[in-house]
C-alpha atoms as a PDB file:
ATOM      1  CA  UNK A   1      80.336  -0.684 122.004  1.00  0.00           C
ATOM      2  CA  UNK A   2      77.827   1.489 120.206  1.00  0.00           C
ATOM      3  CA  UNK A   3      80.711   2.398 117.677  1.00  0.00           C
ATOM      4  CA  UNK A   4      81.141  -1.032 116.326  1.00  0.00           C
ATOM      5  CA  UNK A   5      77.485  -1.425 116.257  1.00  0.00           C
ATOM      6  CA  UNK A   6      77.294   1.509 114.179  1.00  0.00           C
ATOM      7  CA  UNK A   7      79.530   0.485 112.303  1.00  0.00           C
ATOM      8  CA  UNK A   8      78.644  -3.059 111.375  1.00  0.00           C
ATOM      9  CA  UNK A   9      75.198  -1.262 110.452  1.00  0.00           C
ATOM     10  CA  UNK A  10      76.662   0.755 107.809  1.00  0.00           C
ATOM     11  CA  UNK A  11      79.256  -2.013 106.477  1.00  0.00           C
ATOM     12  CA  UNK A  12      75.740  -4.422 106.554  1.00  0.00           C
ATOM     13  CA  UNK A  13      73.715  -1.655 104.791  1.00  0.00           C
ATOM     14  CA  UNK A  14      76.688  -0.976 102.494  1.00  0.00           C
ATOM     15  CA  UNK A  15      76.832  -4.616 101.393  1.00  0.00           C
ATOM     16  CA  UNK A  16      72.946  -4.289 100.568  1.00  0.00           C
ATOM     17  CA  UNK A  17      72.994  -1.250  98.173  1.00  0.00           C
ATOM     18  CA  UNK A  18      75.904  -3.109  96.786  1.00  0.00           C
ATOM     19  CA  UNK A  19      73.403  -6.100  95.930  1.00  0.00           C
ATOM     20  CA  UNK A  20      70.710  -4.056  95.058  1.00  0.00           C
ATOM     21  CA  UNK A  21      73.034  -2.367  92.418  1.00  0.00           C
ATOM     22  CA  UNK A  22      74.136  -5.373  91.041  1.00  0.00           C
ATOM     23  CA  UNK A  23      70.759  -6.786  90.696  1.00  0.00           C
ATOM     24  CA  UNK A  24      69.987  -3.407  89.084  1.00  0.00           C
ATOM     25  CA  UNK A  25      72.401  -4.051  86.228  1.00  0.00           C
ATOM     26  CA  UNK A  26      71.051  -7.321  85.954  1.00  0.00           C
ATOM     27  CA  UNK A  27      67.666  -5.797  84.978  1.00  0.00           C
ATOM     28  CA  UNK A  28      69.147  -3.511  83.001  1.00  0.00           C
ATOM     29  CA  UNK A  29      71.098  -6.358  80.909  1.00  0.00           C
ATOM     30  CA  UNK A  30      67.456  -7.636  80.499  1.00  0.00           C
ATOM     31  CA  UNK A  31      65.844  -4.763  79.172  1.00  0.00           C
ATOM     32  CA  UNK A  32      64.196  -4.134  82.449  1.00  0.00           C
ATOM     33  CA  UNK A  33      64.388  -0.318  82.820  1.00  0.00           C
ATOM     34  CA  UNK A  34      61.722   0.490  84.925  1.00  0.00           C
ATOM     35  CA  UNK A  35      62.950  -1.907  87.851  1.00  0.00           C
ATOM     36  CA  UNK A  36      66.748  -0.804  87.250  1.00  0.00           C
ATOM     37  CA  UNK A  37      65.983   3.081  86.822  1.00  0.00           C
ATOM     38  CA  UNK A  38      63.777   2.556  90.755  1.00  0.00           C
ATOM     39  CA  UNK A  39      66.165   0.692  92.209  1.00  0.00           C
ATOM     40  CA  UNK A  40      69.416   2.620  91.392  1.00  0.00           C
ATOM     41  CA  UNK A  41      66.975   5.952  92.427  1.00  0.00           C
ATOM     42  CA  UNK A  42      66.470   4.265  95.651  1.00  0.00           C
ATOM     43  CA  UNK A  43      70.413   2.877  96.230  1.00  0.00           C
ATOM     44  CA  UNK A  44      71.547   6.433  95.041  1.00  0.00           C
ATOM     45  CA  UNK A  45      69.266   8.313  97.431  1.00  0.00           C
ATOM     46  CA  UNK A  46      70.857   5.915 100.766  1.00  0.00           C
ATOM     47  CA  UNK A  47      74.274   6.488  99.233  1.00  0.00           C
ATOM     48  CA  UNK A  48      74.359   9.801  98.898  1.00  0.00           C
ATOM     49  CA  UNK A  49      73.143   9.790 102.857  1.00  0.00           C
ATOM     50  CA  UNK A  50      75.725   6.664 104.142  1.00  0.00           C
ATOM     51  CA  UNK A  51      78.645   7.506 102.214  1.00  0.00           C
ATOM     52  CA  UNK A  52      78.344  10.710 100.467  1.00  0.00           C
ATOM     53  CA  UNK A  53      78.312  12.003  97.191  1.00  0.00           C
ATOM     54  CA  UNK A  54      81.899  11.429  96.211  1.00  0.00           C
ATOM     55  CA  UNK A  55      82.175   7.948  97.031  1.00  0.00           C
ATOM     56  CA  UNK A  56      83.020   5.729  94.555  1.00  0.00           C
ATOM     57  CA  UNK A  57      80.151   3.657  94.904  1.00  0.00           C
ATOM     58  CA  UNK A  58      77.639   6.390  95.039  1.00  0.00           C
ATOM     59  CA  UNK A  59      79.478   7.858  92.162  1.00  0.00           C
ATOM     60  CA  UNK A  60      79.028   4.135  90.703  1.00  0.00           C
ATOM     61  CA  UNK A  61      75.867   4.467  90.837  1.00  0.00           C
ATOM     62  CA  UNK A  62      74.886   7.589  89.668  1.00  0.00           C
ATOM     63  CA  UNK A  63      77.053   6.383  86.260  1.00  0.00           C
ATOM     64  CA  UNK A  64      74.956   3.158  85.986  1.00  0.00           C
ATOM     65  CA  UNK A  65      71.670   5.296  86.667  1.00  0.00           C
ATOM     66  CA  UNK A  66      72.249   7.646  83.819  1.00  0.00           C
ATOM     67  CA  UNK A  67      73.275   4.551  81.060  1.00  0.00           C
ATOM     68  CA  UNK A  68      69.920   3.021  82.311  1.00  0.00           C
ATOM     69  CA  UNK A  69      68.278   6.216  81.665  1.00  0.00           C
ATOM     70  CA  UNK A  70      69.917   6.874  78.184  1.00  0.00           C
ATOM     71  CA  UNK A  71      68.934   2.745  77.309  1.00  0.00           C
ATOM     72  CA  UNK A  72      65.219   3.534  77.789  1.00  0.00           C
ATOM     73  CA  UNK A  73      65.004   6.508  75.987  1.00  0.00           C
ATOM     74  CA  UNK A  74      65.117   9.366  78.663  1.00  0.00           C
ATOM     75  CA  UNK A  75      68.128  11.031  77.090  1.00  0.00           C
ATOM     76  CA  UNK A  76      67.830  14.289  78.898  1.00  0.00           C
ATOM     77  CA  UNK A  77      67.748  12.657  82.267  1.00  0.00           C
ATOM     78  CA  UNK A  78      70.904  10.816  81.503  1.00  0.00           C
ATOM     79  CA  UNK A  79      72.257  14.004  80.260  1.00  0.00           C
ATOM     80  CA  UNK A  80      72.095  15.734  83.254  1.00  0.00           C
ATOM     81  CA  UNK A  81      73.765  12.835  85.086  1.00  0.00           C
ATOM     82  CA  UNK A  82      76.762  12.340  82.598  1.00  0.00           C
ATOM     83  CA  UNK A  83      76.969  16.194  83.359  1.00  0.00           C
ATOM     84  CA  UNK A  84      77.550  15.524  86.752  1.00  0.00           C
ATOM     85  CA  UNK A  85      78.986  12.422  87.096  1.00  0.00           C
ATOM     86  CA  UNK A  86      82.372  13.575  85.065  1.00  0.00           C
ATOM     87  CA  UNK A  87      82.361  16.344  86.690  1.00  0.00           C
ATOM     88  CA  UNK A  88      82.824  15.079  90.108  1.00  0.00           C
ATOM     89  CA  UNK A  89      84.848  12.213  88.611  1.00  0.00           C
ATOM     90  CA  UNK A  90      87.275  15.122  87.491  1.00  0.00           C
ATOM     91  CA  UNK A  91      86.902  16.921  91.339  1.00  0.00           C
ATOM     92  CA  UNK A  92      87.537  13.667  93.181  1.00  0.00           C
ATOM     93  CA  UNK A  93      89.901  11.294  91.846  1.00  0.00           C
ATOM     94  CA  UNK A  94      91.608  13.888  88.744  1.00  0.00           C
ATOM     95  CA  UNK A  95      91.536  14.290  84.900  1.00  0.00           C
ATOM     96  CA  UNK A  96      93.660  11.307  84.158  1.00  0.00           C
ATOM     97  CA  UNK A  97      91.962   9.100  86.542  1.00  0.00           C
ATOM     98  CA  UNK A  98      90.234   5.582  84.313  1.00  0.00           C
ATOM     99  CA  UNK A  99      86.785   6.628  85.814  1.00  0.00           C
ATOM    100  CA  UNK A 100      87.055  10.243  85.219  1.00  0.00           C
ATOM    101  CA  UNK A 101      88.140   9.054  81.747  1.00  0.00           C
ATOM    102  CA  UNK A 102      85.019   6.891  81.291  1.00  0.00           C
ATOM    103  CA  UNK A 103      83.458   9.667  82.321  1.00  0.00           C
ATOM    104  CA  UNK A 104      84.681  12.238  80.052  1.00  0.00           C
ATOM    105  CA  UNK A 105      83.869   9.541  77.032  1.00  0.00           C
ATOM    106  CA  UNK A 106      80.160   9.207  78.697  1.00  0.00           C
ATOM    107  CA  UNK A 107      79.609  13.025  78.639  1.00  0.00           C
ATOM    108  CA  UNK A 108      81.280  13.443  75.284  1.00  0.00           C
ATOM    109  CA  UNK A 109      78.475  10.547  74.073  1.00  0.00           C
ATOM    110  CA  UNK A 110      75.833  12.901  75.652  1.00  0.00           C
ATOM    111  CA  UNK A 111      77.156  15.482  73.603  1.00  0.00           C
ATOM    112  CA  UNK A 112      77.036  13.591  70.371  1.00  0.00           C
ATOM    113  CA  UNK A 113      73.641  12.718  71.341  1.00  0.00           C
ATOM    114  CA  UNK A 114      72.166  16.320  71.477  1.00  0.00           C
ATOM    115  CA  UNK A 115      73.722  16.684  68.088  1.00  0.00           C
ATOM    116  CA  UNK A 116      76.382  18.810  69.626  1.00  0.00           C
ATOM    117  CA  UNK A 117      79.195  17.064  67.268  1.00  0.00           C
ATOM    118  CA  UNK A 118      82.109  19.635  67.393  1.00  0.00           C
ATOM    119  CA  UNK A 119      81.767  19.708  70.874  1.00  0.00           C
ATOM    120  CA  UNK A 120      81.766  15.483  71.482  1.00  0.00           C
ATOM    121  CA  UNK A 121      84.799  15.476  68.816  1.00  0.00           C
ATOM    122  CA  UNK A 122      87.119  17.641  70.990  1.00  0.00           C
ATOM    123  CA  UNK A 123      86.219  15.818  74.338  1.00  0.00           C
ATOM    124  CA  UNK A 124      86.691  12.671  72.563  1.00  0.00           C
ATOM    125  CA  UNK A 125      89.846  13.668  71.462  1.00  0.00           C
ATOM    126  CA  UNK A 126      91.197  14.687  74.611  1.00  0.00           C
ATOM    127  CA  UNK A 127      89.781  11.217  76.476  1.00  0.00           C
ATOM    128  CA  UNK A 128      91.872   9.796  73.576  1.00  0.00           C
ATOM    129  CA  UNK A 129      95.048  11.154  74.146  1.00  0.00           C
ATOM    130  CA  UNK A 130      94.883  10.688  77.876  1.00  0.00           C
ATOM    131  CA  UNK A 131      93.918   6.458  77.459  1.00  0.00           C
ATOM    132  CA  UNK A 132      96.591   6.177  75.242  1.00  0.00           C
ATOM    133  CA  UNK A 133      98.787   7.321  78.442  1.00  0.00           C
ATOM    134  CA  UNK A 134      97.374   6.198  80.945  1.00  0.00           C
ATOM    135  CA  UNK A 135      95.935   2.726  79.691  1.00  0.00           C
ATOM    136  CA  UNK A 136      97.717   2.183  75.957  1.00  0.00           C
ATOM    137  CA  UNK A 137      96.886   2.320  72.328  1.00  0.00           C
ATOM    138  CA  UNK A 138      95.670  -1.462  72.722  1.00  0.00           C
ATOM    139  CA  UNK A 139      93.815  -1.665  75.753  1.00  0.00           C
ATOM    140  CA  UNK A 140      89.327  -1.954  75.031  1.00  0.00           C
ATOM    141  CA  UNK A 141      88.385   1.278  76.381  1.00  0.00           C
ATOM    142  CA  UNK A 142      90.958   3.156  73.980  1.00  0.00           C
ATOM    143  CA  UNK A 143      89.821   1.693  71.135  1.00  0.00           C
ATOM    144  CA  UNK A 144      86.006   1.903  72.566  1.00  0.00           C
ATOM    145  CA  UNK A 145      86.999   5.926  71.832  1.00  0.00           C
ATOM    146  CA  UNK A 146      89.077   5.520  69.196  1.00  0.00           C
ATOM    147  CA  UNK A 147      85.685   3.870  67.550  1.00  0.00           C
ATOM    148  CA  UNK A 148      83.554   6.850  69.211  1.00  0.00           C
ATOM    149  CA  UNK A 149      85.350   9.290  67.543  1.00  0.00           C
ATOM    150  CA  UNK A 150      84.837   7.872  64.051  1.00  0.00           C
ATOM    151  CA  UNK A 151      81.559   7.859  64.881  1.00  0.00           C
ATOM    152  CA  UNK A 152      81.841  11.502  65.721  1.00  0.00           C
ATOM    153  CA  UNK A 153      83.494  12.090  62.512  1.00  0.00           C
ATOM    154  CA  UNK A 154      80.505  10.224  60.087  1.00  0.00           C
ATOM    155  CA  UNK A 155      78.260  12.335  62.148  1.00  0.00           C
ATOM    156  CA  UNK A 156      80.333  15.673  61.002  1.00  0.00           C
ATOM    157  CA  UNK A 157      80.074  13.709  57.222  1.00  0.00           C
ATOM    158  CA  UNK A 158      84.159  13.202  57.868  1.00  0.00           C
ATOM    159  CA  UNK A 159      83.362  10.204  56.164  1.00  0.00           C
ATOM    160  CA  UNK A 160      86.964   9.334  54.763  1.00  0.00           C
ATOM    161  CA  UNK A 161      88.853   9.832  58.381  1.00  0.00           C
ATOM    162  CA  UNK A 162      85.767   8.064  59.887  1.00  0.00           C
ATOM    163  CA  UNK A 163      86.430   4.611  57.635  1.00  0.00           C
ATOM    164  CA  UNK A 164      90.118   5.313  58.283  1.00  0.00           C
ATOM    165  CA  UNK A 165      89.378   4.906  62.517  1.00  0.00           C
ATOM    166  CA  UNK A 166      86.929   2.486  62.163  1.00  0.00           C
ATOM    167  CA  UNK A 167      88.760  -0.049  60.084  1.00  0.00           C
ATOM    168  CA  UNK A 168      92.062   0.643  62.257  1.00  0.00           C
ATOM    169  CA  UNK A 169      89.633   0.280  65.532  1.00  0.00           C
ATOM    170  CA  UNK A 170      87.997  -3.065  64.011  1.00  0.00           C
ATOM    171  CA  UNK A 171      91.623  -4.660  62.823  1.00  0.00           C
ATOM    172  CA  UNK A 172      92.948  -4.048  66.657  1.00  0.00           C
ATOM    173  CA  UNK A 173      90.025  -6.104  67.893  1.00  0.00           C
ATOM    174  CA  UNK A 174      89.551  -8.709  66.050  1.00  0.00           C
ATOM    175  CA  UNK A 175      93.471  -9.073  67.093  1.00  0.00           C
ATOM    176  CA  UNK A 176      93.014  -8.297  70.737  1.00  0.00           C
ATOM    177  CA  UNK A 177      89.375  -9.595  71.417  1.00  0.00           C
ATOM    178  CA  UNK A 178      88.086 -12.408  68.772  1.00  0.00           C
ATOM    179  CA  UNK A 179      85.837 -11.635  66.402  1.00  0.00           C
ATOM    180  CA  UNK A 180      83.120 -12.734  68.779  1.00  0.00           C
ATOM    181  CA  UNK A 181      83.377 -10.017  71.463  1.00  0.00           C
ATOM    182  CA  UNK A 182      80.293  -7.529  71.684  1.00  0.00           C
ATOM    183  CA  UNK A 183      83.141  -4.840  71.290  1.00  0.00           C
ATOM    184  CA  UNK A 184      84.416  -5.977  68.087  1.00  0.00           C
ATOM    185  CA  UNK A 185      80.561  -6.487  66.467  1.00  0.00           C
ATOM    186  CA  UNK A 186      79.655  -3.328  67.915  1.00  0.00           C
ATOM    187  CA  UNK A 187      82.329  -1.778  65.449  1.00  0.00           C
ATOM    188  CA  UNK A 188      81.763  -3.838  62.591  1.00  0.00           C
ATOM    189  CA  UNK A 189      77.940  -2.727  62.949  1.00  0.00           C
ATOM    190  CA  UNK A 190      79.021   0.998  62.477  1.00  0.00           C
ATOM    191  CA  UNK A 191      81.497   0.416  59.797  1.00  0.00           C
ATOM    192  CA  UNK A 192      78.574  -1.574  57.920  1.00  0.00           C
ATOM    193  CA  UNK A 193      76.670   1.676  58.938  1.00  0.00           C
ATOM    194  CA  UNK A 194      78.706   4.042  57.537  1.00  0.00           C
ATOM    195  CA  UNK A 195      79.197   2.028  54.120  1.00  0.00           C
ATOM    196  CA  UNK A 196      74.864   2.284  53.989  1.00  0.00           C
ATOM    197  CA  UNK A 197      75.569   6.192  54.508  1.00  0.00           C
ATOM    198  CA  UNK A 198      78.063   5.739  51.260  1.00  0.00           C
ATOM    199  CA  UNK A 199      75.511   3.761  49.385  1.00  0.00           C
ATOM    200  CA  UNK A 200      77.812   0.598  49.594  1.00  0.00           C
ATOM    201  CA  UNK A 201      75.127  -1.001  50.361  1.00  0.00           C
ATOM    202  CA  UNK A 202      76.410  -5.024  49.085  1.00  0.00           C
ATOM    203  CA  UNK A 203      79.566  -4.008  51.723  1.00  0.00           C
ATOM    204  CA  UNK A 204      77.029  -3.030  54.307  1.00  0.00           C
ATOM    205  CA  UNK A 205      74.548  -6.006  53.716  1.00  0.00           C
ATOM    206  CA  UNK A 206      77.708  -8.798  54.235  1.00  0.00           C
ATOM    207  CA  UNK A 207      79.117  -7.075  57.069  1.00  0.00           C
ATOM    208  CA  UNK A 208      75.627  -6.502  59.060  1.00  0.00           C
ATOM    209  CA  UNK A 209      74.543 -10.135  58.324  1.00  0.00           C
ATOM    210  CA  UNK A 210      77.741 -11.543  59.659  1.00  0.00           C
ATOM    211  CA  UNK A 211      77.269  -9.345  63.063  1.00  0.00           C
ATOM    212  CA  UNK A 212      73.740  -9.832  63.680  1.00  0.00           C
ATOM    213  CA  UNK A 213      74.191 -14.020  63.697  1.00  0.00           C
ATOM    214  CA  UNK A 214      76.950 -13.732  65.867  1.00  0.00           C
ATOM    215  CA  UNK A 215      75.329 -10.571  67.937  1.00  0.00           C
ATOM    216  CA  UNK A 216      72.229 -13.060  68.929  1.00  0.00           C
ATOM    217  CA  UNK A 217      73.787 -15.963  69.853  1.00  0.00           C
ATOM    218  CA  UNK A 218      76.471 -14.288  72.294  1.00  0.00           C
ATOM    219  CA  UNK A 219      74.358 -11.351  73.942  1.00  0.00           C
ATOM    220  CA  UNK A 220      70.750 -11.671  73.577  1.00  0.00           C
ATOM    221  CA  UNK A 221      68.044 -11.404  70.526  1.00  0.00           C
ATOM    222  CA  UNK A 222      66.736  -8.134  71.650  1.00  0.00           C
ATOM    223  CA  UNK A 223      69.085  -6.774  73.194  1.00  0.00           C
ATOM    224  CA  UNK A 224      70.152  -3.175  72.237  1.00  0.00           C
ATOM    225  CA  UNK A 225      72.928  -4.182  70.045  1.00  0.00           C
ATOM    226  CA  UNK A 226      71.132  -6.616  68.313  1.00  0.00           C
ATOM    227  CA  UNK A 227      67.750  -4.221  67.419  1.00  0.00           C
ATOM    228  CA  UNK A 228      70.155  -1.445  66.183  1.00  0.00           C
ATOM    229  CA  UNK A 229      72.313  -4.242  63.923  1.00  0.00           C
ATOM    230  CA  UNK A 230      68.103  -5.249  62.784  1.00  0.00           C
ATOM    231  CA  UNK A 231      67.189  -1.922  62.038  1.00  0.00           C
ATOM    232  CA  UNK A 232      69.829  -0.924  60.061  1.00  0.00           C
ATOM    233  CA  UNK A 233      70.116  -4.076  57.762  1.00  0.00           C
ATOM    234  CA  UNK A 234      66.520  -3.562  57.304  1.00  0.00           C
ATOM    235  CA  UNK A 235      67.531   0.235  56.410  1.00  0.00           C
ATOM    236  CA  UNK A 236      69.799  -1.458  53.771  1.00  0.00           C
ATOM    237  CA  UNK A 237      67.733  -4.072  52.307  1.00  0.00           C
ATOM    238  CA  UNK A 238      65.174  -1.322  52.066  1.00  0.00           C
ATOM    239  CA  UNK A 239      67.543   1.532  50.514  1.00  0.00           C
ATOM    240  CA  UNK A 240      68.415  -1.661  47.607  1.00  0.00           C
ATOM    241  CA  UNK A 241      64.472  -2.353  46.686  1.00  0.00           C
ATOM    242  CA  UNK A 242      64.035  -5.405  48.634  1.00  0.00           C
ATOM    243  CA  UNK A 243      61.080  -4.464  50.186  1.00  0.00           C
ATOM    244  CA  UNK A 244      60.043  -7.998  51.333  1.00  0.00           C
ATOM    245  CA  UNK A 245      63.445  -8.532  53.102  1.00  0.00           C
ATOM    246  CA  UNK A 246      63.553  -5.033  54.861  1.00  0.00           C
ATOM    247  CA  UNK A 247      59.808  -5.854  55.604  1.00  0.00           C
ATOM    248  CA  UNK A 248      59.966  -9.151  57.619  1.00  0.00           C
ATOM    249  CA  UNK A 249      62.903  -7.384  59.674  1.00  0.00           C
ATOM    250  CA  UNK A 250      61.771  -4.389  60.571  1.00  0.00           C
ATOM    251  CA  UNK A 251      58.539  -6.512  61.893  1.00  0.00           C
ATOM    252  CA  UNK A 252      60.344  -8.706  63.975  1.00  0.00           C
ATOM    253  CA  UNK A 253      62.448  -5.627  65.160  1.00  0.00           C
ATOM    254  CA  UNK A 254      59.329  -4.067  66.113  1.00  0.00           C
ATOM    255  CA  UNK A 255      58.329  -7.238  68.050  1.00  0.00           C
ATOM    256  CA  UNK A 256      61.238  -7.234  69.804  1.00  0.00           C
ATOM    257  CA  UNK A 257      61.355  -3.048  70.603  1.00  0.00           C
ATOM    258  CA  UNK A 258      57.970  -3.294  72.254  1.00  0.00           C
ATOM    259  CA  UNK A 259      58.768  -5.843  74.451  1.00  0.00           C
ATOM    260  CA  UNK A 260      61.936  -5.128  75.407  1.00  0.00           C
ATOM    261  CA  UNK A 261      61.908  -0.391  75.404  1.00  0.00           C
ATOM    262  CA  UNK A 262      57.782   0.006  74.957  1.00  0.00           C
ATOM    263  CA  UNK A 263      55.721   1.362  72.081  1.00  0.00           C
ATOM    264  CA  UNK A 264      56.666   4.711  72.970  1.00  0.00           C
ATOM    265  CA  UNK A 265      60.311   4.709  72.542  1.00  0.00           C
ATOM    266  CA  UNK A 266      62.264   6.433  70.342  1.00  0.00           C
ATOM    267  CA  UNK A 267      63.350   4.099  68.683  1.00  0.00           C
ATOM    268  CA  UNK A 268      60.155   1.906  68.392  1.00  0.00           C
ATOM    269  CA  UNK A 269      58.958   4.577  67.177  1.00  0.00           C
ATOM    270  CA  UNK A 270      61.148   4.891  64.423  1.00  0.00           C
ATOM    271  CA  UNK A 271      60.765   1.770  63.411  1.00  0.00           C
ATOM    272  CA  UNK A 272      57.132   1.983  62.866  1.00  0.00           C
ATOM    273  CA  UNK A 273      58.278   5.052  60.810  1.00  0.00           C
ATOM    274  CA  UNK A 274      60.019   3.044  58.964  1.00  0.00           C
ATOM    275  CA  UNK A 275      57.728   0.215  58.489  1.00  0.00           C
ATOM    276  CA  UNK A 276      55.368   2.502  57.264  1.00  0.00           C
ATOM    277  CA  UNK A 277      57.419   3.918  54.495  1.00  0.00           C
ATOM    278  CA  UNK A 278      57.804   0.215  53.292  1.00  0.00           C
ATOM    279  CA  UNK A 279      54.512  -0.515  53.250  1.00  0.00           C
ATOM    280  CA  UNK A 280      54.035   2.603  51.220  1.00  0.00           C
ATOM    281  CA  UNK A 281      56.860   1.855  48.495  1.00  0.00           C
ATOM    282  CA  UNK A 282      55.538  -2.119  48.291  1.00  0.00           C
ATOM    283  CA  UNK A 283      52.093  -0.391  47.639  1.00  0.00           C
ATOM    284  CA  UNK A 284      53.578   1.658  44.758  1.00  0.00           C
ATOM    285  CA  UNK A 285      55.356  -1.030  43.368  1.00  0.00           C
ATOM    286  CA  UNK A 286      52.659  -3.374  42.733  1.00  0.00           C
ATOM    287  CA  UNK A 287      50.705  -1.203  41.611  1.00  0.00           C
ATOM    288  CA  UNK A 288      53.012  -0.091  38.760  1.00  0.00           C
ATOM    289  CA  UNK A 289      53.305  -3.850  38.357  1.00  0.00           C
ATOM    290  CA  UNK A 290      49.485  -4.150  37.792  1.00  0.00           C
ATOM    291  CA  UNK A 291      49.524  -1.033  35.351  1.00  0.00           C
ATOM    292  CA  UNK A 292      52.141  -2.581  33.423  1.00  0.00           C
ATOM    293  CA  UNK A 293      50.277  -6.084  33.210  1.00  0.00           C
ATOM    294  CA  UNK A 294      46.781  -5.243  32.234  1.00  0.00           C
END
């Protein structure tokens, strides 16, 4: 009797940190951090207790956890997590497992992040080869790789094999997925990205303008996505003199960074940067306007 009490406890209380971790992605889909990052704390924590810290929904968990961490800045927190999150993806279910794949790509991200880029090439690379086993040269988290390894690549200034993946990446989803899928604008954004890094900036402009429309109407106006695609159209209207364009945008992209990561995130941060530097050239040019117009 007390056995299948027990144990309709634990299935009830599994249920709820199930819930709870939903609702946690929920805020984090709405730029809620601060609510996701204490609730998936708090879920992890009774997990770790209930089920143990191999399960895969305390492993779930700990994944989602360290994304929410990495989305509001805290990079080193997330580190650690990615850390140990593949590893025990790698311990429990094997190398060539889909989660301990996403996994591998997560840490190899982490690695890319702490500017270790040789490092985050050859884990990409391996995650690579194995999805094109175990899941197929066409299936979205392959060519979600296949993309974060040219990324890898513009990083190392690779520049020509980083166009070459990015434009193969880009033709296989607008195939696969629509032009409309966040995938698909996510890699146009970085090819538009790495044309601004090659001074194409006309290339850049067309291709960021054309994501950023389509990037607010299908998954938010602040949403990450979107205030990256802002900031680095802004970055390209500023690096081609048009200092009133790259002006408005990088003000409403600070509007929207505030509300949605604080004033103290990186990347708000940044942005003010950036704003700044604006404001100083706009300064500069009318006054060699004025000089020149007595």
């Amino acid at each position: 009797m007390w056995g299948k009490l027990l144990e309709t406890a634990t299935n009830d209380e599994q249920r709820t940190l199930a819930i709870k971790s939903n609702l946690a992605m929920t805020f984090i889909k709405q730029g809620n951090y601060s609510e996701a990052e204490a609730l998936l704390k708090e879920c992890l924590d009774k997990q770790k207790v209930l089920l143990g810290e191999t399960h895969p929904d305390t492993l779930f968990t700990l994944m989602t956890l360290a994304g929410a961490y990495n989305s509001h800045g805290k990079h080193s927190d997330a580190d650690a997590l990615y850390q140990q999150g593949s590893e025990k993806h790698k311990a429990v279910l094997g190398e060539n497992h889909p989660d301990s794949l996403n996994a591998m790509k997560n840490l190899a991200a982490s690695y890319l992040r702490q500017g270790l880029y040789q490092e985050a090439e050859t884990l990409y690379k391996k995650c690579l080869d194995k999805q094109k086993v175990q899941l197929g040269d066409d299936h979205p988290s392959t060519l979600d790789t296949l993309c974060s390894l040219a990324a890898t690549y513009q990083y190392l200034s690779q520049y020509s094999q980083a166009e070459i993946l990015y434009k193969q990446c880009l033709a296989k989803q607008m195939e696969l997925l629509g032009e409309n899928h966040p995938d698909t604008l996510n890699t146009m954004s970085n090819l538009a990205s790495l044309y601004s890094t090659l001074t194409r900036y006309t290339d850049a402009e067309a291709l960021l303008k054309r994501c950023l429309e389509k990037q607010k109407l299908l998954i938010g106006k602040s949403s990450h996505e979107v205030l990256h695609t802002m900031s680095t159209l802004a970055t390209t209207y500023e690096n081609q003199g048009k200092l009133r364009e790259a002006e408005d945008l990088y003000k409403d992209c600070l509007e929207r960074q505030k509300r949605t990561l604080g004033a103290s995130h990186p990347d708000t941060l940044a942005t003010i940067s950036n704003l700044i530097d604006v404001y100083r050239k706009t300064s500069e040019a009318e006054a060699l306007i004025n000089s020149s117009n007595p």
